[in-house]
PDB file of N, CA and C in Angstrom:
ATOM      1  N   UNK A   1       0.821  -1.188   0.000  1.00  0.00           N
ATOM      2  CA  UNK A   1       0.000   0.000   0.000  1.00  0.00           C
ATOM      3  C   UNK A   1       0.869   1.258   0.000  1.00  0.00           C
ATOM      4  N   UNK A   2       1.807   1.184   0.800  1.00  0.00           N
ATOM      5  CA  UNK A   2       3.455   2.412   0.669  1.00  0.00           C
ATOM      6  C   UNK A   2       3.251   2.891  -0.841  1.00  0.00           C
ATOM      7  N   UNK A   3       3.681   1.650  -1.268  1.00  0.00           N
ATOM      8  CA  UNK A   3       3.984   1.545  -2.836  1.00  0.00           C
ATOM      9  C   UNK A   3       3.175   2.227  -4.068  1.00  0.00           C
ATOM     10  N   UNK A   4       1.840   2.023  -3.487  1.00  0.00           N
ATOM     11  CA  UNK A   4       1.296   2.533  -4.267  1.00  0.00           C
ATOM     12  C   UNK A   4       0.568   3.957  -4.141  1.00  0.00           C
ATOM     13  N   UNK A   5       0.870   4.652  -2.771  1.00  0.00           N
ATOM     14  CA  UNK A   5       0.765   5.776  -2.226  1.00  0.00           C
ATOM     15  C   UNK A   5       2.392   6.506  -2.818  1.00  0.00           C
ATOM     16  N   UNK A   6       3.367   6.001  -3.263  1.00  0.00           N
ATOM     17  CA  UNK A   6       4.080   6.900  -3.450  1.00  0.00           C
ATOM     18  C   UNK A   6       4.185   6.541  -5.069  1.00  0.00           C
ATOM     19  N   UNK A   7       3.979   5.756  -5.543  1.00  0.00           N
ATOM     20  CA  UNK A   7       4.060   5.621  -7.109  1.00  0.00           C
ATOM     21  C   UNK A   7       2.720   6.759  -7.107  1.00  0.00           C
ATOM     22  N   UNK A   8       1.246   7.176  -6.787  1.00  0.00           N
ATOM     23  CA  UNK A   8       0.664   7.647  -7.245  1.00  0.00           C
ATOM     24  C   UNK A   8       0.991   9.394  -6.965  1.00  0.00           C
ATOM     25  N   UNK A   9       2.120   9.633  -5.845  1.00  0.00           N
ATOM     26  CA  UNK A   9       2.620  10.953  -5.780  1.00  0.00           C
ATOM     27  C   UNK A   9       2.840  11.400  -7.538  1.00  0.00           C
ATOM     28  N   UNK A  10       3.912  10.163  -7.872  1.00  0.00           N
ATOM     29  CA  UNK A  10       4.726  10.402  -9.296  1.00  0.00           C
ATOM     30  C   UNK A  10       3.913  10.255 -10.392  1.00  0.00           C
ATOM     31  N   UNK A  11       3.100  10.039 -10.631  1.00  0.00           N
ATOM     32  CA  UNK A  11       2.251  10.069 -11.727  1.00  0.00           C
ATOM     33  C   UNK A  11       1.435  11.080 -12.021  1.00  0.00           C
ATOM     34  N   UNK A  12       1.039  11.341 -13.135  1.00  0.00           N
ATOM     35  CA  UNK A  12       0.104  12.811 -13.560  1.00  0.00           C
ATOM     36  C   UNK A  12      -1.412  12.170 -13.142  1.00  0.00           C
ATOM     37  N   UNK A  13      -1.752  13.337 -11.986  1.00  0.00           N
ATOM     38  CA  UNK A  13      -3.482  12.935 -11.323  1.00  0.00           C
ATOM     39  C   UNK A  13      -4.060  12.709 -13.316  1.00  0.00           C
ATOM     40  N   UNK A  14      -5.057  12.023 -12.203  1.00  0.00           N
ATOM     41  CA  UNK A  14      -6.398  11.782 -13.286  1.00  0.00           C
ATOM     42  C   UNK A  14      -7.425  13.049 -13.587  1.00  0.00           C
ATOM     43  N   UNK A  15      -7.603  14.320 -12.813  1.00  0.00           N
ATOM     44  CA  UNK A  15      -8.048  15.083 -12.633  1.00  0.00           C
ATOM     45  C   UNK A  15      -7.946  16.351 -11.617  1.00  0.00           C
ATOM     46  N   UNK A  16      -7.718  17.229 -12.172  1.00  0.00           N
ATOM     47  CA  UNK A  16      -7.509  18.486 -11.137  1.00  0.00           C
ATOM     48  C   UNK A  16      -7.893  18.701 -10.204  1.00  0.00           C
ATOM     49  N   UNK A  17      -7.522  19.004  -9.336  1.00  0.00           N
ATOM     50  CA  UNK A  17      -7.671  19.687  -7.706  1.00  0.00           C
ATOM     51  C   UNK A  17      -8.183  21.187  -7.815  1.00  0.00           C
ATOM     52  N   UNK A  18      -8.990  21.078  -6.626  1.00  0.00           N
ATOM     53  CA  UNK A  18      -9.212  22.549  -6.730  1.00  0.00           C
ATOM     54  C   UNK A  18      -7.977  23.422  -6.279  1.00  0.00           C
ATOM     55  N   UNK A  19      -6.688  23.128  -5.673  1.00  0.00           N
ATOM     56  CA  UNK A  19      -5.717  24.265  -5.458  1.00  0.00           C
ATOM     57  C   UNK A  19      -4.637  23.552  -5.053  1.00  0.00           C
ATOM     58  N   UNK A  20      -4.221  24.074  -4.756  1.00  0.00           N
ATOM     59  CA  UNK A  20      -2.370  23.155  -3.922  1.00  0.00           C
ATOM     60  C   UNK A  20      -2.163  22.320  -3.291  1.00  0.00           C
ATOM     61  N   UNK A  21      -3.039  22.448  -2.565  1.00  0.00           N
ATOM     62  CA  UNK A  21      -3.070  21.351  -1.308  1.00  0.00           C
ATOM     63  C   UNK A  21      -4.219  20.200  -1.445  1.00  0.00           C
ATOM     64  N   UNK A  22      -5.085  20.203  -2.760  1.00  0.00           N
ATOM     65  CA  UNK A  22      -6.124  19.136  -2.687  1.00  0.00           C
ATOM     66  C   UNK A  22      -5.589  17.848  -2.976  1.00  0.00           C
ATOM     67  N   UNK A  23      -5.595  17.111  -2.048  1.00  0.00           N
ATOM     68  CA  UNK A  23      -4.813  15.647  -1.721  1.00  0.00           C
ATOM     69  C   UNK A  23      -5.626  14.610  -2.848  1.00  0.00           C
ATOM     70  N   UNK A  24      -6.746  15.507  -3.062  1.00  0.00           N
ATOM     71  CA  UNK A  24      -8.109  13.911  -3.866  1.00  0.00           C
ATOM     72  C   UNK A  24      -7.538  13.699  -5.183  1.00  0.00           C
ATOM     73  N   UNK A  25      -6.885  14.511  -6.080  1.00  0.00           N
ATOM     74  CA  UNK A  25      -6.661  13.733  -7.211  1.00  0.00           C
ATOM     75  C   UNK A  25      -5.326  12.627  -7.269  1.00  0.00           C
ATOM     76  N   UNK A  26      -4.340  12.734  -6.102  1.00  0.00           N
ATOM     77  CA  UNK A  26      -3.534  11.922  -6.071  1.00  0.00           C
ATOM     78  C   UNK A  26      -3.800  10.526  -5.303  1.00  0.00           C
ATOM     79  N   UNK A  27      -5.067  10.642  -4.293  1.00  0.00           N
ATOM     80  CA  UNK A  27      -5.951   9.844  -3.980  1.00  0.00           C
ATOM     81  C   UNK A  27      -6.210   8.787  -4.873  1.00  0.00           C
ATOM     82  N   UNK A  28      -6.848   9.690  -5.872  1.00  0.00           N
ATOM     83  CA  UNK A  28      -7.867   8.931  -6.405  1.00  0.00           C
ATOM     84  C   UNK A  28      -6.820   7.966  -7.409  1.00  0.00           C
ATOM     85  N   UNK A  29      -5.727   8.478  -7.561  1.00  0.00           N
ATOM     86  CA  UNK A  29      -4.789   7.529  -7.970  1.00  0.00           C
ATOM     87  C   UNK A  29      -4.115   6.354  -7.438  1.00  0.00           C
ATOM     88  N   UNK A  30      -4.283   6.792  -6.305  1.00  0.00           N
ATOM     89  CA  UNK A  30      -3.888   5.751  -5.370  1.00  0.00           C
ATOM     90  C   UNK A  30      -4.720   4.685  -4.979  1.00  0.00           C
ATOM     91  N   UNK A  31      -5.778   4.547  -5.075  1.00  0.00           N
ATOM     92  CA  UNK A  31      -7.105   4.234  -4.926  1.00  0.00           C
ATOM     93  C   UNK A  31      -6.965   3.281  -5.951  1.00  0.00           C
ATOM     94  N   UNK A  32      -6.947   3.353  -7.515  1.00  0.00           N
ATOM     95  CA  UNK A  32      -6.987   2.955  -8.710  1.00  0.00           C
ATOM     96  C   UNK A  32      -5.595   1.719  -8.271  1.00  0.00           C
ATOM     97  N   UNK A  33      -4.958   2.016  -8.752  1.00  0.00           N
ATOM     98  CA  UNK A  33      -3.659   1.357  -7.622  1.00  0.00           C
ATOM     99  C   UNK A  33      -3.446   0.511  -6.662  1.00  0.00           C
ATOM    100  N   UNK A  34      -4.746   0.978  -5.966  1.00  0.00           N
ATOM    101  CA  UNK A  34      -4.610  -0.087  -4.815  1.00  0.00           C
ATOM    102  C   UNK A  34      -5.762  -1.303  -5.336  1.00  0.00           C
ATOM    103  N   UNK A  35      -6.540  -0.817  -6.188  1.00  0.00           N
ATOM    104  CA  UNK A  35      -7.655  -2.047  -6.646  1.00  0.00           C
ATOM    105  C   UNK A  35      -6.720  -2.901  -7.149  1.00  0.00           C
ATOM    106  N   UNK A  36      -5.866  -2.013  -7.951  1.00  0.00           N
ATOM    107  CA  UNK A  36      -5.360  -3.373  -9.265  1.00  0.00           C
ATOM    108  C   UNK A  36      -4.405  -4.293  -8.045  1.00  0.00           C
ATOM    109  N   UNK A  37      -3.832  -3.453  -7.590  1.00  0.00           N
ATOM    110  CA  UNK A  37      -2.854  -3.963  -6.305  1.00  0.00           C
ATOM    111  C   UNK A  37      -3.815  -5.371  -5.873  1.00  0.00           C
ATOM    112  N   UNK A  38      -5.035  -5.330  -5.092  1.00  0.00           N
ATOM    113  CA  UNK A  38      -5.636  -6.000  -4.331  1.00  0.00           C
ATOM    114  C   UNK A  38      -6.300  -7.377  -5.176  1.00  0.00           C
ATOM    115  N   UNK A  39      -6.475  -7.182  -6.429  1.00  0.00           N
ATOM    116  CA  UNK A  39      -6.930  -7.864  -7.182  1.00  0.00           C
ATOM    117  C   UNK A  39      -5.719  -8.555  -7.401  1.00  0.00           C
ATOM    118  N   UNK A  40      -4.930  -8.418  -7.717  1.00  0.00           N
ATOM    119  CA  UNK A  40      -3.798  -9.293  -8.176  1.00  0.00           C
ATOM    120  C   UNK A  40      -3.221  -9.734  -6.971  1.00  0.00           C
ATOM    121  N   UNK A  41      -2.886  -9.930  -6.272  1.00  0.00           N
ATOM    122  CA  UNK A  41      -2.518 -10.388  -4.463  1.00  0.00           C
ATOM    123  C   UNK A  41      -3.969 -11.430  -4.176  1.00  0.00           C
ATOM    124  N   UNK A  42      -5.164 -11.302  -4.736  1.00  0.00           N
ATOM    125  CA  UNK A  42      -5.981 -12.315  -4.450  1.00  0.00           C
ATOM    126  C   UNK A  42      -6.147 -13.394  -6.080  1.00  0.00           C
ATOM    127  N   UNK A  43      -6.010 -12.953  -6.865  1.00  0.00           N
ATOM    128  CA  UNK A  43      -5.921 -13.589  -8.035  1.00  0.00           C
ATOM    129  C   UNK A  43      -4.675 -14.141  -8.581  1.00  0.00           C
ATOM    130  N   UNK A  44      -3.596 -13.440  -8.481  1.00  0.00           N
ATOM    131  CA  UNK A  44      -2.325 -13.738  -8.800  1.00  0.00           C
ATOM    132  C   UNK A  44      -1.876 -14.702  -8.079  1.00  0.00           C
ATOM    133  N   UNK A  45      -1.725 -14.216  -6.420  1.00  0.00           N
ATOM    134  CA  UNK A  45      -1.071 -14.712  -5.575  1.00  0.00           C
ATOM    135  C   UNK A  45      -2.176 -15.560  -4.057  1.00  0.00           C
ATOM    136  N   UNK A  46      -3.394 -15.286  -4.795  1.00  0.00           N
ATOM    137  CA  UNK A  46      -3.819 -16.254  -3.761  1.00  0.00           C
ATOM    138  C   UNK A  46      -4.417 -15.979  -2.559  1.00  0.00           C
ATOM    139  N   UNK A  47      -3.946 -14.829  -2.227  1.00  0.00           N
ATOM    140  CA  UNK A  47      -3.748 -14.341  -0.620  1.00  0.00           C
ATOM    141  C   UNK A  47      -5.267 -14.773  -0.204  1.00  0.00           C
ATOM    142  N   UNK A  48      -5.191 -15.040   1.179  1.00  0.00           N
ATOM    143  CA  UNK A  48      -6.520 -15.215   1.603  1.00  0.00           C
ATOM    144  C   UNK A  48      -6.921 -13.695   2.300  1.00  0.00           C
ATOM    145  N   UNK A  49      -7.958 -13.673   3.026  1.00  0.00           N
ATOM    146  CA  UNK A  49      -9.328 -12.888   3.640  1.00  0.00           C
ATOM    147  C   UNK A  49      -8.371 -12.381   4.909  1.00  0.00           C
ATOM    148  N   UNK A  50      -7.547 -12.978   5.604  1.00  0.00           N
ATOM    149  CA  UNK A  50      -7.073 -13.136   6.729  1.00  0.00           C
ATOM    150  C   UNK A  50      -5.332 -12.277   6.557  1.00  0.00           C
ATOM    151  N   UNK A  51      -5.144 -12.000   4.984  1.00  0.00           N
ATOM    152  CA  UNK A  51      -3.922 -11.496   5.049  1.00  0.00           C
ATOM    153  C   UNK A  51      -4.624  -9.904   4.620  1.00  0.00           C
ATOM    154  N   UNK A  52      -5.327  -9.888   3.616  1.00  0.00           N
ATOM    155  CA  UNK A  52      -5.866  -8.509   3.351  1.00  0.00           C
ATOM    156  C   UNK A  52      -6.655  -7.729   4.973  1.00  0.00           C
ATOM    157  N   UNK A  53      -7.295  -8.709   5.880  1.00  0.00           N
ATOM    158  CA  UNK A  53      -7.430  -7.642   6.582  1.00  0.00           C
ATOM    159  C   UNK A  53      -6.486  -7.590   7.706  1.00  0.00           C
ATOM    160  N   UNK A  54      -5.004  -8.238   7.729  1.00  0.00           N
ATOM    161  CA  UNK A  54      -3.689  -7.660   8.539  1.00  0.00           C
ATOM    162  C   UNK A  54      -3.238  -6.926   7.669  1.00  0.00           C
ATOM    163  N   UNK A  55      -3.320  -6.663   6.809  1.00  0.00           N
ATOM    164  CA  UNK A  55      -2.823  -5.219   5.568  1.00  0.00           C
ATOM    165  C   UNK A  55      -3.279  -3.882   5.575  1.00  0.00           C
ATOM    166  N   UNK A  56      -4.514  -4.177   6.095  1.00  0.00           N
ATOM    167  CA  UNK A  56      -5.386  -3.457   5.992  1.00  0.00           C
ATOM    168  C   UNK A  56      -5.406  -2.372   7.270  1.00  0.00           C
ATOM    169  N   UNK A  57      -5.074  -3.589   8.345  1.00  0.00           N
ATOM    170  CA  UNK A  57      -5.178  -3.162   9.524  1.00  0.00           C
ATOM    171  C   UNK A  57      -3.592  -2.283  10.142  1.00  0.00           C
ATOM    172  N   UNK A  58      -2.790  -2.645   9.262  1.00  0.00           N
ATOM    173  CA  UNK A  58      -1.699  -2.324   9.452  1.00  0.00           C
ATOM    174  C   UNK A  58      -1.525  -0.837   8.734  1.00  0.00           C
ATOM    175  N   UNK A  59      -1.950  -1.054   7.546  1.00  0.00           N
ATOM    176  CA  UNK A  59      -2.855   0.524   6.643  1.00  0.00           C
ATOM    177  C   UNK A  59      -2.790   1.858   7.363  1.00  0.00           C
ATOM    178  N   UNK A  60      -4.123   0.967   8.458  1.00  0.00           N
ATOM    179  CA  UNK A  60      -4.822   2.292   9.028  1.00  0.00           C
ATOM    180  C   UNK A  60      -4.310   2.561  10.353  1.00  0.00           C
ATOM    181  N   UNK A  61      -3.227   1.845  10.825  1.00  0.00           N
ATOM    182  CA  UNK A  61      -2.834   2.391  12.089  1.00  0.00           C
ATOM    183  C   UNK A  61      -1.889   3.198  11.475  1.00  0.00           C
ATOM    184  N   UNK A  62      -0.842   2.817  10.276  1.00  0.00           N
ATOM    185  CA  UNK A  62      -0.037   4.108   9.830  1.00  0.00           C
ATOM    186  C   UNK A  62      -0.494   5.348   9.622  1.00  0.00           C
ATOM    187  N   UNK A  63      -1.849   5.221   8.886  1.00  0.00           N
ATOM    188  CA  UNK A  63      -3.123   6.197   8.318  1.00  0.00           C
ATOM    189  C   UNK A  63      -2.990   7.362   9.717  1.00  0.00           C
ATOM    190  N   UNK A  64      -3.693   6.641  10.859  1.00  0.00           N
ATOM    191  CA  UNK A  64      -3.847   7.176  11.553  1.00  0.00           C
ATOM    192  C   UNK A  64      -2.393   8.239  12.273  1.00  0.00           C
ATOM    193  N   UNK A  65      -1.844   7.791  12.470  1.00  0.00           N
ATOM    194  CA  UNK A  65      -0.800   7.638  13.016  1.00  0.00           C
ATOM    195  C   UNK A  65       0.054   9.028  12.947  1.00  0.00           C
ATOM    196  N   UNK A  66      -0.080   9.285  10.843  1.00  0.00           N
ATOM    197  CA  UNK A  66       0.546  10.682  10.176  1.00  0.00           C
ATOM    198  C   UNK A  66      -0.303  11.358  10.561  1.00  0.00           C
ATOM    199  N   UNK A  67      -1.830  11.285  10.008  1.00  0.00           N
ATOM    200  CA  UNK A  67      -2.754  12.308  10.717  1.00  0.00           C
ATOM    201  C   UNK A  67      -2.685  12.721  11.874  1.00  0.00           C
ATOM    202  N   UNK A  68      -2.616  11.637  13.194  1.00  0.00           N
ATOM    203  CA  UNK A  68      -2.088  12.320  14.163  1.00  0.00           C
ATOM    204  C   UNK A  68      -0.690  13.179  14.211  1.00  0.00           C
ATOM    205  N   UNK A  69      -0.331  12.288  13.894  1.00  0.00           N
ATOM    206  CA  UNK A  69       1.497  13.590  13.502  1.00  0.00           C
ATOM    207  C   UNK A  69       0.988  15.293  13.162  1.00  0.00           C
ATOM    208  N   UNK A  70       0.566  15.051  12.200  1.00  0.00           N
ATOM    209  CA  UNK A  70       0.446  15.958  11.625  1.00  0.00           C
ATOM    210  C   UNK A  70      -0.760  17.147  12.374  1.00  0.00           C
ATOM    211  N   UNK A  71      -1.664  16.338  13.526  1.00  0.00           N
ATOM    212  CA  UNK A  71      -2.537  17.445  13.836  1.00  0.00           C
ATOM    213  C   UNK A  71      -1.668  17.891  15.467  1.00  0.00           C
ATOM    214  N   UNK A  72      -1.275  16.578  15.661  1.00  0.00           N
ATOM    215  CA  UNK A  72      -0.458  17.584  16.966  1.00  0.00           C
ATOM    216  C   UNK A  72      -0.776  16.280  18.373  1.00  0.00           C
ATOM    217  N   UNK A  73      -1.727  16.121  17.571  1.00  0.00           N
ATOM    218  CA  UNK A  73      -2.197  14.631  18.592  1.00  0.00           C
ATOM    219  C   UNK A  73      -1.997  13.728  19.169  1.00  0.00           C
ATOM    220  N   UNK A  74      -1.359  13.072  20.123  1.00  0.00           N
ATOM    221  CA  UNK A  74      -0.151  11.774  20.355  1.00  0.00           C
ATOM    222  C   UNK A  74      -1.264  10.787  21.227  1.00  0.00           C
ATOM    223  N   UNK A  75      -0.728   9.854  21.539  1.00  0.00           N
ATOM    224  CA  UNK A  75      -1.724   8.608  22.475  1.00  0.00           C
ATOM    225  C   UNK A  75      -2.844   8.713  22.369  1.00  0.00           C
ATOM    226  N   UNK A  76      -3.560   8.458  23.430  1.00  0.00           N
ATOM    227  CA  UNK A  76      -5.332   8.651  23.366  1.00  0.00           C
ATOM    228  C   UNK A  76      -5.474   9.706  23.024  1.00  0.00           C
ATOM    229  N   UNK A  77      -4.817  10.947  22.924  1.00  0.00           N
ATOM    230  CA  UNK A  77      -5.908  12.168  21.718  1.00  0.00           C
ATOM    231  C   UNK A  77      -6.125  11.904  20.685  1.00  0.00           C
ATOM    232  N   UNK A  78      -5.229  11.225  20.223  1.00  0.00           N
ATOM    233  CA  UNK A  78      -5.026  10.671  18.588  1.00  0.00           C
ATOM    234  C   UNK A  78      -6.650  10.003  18.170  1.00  0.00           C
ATOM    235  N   UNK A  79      -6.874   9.399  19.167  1.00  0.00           N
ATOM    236  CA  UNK A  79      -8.489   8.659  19.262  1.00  0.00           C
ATOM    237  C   UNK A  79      -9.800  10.122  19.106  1.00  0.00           C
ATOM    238  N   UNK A  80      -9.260  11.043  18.808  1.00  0.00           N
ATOM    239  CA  UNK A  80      -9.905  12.658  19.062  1.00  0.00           C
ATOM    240  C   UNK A  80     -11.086  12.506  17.951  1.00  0.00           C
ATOM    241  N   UNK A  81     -12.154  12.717  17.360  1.00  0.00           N
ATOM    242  CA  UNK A  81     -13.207  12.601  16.781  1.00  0.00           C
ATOM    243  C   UNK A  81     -12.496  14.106  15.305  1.00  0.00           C
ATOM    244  N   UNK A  82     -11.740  14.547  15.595  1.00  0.00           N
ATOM    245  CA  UNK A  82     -10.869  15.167  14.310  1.00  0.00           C
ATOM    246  C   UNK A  82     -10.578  14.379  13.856  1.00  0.00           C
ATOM    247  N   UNK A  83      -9.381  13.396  14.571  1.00  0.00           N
ATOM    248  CA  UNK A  83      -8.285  12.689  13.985  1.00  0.00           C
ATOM    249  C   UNK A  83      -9.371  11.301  13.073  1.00  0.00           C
ATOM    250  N   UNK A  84     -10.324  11.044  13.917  1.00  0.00           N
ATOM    251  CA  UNK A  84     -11.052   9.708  13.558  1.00  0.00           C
ATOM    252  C   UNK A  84     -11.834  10.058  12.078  1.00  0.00           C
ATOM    253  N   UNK A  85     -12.501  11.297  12.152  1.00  0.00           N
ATOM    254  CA  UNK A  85     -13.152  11.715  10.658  1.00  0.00           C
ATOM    255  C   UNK A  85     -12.316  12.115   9.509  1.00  0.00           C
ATOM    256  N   UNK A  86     -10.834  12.429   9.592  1.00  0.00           N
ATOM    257  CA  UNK A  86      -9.830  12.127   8.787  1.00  0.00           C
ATOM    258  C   UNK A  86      -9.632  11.057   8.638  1.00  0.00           C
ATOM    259  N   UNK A  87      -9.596   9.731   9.125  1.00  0.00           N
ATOM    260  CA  UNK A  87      -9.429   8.942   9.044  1.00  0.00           C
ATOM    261  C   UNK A  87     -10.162   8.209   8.259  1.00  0.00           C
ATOM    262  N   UNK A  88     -11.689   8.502   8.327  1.00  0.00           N
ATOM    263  CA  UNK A  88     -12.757   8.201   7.456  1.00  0.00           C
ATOM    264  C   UNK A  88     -13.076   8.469   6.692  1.00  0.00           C
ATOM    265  N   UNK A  89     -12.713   9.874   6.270  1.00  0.00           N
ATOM    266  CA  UNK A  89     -12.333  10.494   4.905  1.00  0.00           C
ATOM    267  C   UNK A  89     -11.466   9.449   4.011  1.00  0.00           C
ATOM    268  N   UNK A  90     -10.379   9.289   4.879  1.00  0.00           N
ATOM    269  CA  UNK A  90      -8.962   8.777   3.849  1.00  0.00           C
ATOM    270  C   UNK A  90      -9.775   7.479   3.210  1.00  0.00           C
ATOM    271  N   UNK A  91     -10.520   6.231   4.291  1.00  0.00           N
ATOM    272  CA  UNK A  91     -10.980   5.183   4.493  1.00  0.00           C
ATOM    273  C   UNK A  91     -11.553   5.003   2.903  1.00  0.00           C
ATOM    274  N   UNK A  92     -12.007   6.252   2.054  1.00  0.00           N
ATOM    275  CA  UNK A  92     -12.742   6.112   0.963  1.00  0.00           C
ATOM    276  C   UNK A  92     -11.529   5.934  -0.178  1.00  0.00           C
ATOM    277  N   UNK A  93     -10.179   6.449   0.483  1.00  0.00           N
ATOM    278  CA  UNK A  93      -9.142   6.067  -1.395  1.00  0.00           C
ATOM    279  C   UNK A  93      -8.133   5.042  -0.004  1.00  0.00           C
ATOM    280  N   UNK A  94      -8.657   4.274   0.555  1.00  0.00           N
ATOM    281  CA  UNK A  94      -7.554   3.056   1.083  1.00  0.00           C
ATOM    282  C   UNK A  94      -8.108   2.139   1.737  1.00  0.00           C
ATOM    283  N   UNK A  95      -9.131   2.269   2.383  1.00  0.00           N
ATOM    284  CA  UNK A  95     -10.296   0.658   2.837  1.00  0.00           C
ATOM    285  C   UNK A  95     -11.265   0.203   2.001  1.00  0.00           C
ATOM    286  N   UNK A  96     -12.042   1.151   1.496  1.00  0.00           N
ATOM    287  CA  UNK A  96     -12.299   1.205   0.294  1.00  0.00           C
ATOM    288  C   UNK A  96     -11.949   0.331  -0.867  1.00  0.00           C
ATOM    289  N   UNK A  97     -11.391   0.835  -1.679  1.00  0.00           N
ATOM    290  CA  UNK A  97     -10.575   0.179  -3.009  1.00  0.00           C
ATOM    291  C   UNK A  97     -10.188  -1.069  -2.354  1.00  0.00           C
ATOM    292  N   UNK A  98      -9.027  -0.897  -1.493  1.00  0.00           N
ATOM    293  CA  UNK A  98      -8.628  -2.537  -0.796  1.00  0.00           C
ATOM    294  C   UNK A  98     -10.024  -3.024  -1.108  1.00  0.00           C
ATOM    295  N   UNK A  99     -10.709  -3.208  -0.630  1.00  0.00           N
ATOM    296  CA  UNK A  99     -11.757  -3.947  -0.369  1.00  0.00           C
ATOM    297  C   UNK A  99     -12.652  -4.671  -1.125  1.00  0.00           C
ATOM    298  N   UNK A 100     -12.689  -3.478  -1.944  1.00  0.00           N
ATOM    299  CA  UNK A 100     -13.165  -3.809  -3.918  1.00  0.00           C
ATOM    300  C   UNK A 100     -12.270  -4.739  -4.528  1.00  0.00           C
ATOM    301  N   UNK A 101     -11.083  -4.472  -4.381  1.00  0.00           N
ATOM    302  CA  UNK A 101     -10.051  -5.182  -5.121  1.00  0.00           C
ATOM    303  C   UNK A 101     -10.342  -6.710  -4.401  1.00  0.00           C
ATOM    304  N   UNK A 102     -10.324  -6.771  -3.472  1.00  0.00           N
ATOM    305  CA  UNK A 102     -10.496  -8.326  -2.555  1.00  0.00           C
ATOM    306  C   UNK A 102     -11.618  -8.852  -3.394  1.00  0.00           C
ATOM    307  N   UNK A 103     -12.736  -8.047  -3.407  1.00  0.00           N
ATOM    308  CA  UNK A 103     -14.022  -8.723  -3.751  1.00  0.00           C
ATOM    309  C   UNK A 103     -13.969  -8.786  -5.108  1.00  0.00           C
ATOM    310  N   UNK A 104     -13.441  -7.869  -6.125  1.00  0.00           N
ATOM    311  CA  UNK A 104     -13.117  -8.599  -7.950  1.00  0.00           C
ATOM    312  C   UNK A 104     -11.951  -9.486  -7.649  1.00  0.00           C
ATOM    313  N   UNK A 105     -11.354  -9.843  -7.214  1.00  0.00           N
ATOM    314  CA  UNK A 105      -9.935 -11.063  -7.090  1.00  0.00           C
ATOM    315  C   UNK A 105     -10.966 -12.014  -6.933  1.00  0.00           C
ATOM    316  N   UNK A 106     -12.155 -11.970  -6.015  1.00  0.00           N
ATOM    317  CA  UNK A 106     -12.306 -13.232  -5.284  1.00  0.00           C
ATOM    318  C   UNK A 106     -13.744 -13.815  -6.634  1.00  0.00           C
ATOM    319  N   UNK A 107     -14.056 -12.806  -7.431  1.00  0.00           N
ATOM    320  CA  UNK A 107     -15.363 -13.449  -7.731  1.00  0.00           C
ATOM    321  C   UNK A 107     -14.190 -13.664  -9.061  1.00  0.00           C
ATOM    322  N   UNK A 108     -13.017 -13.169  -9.467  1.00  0.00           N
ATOM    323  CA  UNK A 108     -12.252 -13.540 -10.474  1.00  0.00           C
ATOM    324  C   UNK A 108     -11.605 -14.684 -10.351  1.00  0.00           C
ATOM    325  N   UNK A 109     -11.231 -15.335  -9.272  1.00  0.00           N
ATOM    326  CA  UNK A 109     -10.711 -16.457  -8.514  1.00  0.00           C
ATOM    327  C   UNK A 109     -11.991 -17.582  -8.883  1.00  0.00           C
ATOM    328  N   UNK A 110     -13.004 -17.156  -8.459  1.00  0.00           N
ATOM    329  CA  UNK A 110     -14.569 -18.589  -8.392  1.00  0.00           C
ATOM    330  C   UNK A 110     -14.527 -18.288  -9.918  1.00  0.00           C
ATOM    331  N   UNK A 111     -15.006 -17.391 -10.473  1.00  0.00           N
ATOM    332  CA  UNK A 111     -15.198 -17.914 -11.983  1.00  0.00           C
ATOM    333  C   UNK A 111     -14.510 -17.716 -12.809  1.00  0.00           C
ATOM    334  N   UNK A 112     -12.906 -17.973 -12.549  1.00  0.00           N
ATOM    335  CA  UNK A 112     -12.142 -18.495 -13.574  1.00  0.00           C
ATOM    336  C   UNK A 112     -11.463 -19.875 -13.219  1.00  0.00           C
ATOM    337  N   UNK A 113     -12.003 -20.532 -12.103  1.00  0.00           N
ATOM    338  CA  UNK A 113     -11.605 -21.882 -11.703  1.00  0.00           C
ATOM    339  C   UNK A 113     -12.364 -23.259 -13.143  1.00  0.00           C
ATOM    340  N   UNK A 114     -11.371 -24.119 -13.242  1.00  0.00           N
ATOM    341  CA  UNK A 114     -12.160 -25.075 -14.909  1.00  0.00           C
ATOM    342  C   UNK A 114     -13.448 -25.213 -13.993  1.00  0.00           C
ATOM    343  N   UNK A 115     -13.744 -25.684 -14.691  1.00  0.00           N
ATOM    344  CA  UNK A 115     -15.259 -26.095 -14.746  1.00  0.00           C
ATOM    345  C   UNK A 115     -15.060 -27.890 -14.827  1.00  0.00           C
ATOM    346  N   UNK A 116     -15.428 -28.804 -13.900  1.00  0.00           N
ATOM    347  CA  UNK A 116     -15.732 -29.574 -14.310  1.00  0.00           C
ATOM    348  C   UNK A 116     -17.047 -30.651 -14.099  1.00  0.00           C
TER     349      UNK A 116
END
């Protein structure tokens, strides 16, 4: 997920931001990214239900973690109803997509198994 949060820094957004600081079009790249990411880790490689949500979970404590950095927040403030609705914001370009991606891997996994 690193990976594809900083490959989508380097790439040209899909669509403009309203100003300097709008984080959503590099999001939304990242997002894109993380489907194909998630789909291929369950299709490619198999992964089960049980590794995507220690990925996942590991995700959002980093998630959390900068946001807190970044608002000033440390230990239980970090748990602050700011820090948590940033968090739920982000949740839409990184729990999200993960999640999608799990669920096209997995119905790509059942119906591309032979048939017999």
């Amino acid at each position: 997920m690193v990976f594809c949060a900083a490959a989508a820094m380097l790439t040209p957004p899909i669509w403009q931001g309203l100003g300097g600081r709008d984080f959503r079009p590099q999001a939304t790249n990242m997002a894109i990214l993380l489907i194909v990411v998630a789909v291929a880790f369950r299709r490619g490689l198999r992964w089960d239900a049980l590794d995507f949500v220690l990925a996942l979970t590991v995700a959002e404590v980093i998630t959390l973690s900068v946001i807190a950095y970044f608002s000033g927040l440390t230990w239980l403030k970090a748990f602050d109803s700011f820090n948590l609705s940033w968090l739920a914001g982000m949740n839409l370009f990184i729990g999200l997509p993960w999640l999608v991606g799990f669920a096209l891997g997995s119905l790509w996994l059942r119906y591309s198994a032979p048939r017999q």
